[in-house]
Protein backbone atom coordinates (compact mmCIF):
# COMPACT_ATOMS: atom_id res chain seq x y z
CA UNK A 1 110.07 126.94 111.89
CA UNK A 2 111.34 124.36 109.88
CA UNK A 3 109.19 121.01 108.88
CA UNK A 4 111.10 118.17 109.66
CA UNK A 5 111.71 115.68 106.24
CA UNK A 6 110.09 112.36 106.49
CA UNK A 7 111.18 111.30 103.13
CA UNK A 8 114.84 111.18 101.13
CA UNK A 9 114.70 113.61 98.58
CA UNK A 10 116.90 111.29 96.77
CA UNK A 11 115.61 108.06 96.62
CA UNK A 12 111.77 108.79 98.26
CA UNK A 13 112.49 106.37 101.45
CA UNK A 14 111.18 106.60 104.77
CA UNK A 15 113.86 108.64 106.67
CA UNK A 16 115.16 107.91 110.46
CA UNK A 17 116.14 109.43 112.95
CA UNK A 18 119.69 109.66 113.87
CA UNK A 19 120.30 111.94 116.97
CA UNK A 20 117.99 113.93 119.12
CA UNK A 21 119.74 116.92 121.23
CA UNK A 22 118.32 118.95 124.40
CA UNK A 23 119.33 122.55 123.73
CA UNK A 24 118.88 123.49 127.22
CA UNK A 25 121.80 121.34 128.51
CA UNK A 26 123.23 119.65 125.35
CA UNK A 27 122.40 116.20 126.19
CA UNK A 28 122.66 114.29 122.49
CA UNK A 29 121.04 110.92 122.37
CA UNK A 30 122.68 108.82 118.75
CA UNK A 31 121.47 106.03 117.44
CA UNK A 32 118.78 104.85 114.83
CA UNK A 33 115.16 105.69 115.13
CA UNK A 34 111.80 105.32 113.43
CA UNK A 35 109.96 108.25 113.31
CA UNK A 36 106.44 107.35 114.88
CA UNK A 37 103.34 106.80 113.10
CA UNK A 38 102.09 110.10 112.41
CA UNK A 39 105.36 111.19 112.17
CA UNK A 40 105.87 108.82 109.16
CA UNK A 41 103.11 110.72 107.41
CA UNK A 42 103.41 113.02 104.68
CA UNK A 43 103.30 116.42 105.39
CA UNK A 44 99.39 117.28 103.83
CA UNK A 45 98.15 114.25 105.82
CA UNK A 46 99.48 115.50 108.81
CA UNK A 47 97.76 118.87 108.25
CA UNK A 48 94.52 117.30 107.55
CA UNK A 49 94.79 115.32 110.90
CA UNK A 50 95.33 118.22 112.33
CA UNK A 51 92.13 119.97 110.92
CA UNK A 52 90.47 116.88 111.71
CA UNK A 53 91.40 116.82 115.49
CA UNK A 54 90.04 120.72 115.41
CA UNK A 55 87.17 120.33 114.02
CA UNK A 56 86.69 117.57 116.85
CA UNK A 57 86.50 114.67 114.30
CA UNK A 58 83.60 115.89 112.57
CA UNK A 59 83.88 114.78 108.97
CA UNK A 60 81.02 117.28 107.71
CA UNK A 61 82.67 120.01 109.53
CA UNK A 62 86.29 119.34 107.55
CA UNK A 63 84.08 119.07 104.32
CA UNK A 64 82.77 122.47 104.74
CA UNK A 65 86.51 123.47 106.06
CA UNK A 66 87.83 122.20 103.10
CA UNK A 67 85.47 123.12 100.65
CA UNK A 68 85.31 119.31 99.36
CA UNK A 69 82.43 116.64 99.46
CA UNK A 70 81.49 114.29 102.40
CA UNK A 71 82.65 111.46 100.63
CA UNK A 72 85.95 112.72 99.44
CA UNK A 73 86.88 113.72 103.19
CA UNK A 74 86.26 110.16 104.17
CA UNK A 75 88.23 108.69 101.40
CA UNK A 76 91.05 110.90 102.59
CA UNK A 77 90.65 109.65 106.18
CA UNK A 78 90.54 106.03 104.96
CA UNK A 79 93.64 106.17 103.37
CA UNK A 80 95.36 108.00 105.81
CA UNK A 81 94.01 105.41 108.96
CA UNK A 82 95.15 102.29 106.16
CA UNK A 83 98.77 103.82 105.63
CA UNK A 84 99.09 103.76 109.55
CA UNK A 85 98.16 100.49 109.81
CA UNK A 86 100.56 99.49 107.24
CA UNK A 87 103.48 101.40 109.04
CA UNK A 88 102.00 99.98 112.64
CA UNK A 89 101.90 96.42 110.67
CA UNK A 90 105.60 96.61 109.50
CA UNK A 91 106.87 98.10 112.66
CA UNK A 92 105.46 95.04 114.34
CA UNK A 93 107.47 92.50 112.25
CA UNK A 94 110.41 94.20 112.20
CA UNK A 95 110.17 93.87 116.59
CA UNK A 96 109.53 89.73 115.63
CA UNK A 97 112.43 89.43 113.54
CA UNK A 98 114.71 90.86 116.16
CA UNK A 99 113.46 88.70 118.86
């Protein structure tokens, strides 16, 4: 299966989306999406929310999974929760502008 780009290869911006299609009846739906949240994440964060819903949110268990320290796991968490916020934060203006 192919992993769906979040990124331009060209220019490194956030990519949207620009038609969704049903392949059991060919309904297409056009227009101009954001991906969502975790959607807008890259690739390795993904994965590591992944492990991290698996291990059932148990930072010691993805430190052992992952072969990397307690702290470092929650550093990589942090970051991950603040670039969420900062996509949920932009969303959110970008819905008051176009009101």
């Amino acid at each position: 299966m192919k992993i769906l780009p979040t990124t331009c290869p060209a220019c490194n911006e956030q990519l949207k989306v620009k038609s969704l299609i049903c392949e059991n009846c060919s309904t297409e739906i056009q227009g101009s999406y954001d991906l969502p949240p975790l959607g807008q994440l890259s690739i390795d964060d993904q994965l590591f929310l992944l492990d991290f819903i698996k291990v059932s949110g148990s930072l010691k268990d993805m430190a052992g999974l992952l072969k990397l320290s307690y702290p470092t796991i929650r550093n990589r968490l942090d970051e991950i929760i603040e670039h969420i916020k900062i996509t949920e934060s932009s969303r959110q203006n970008k819905r008051e502008k176009n009101k």
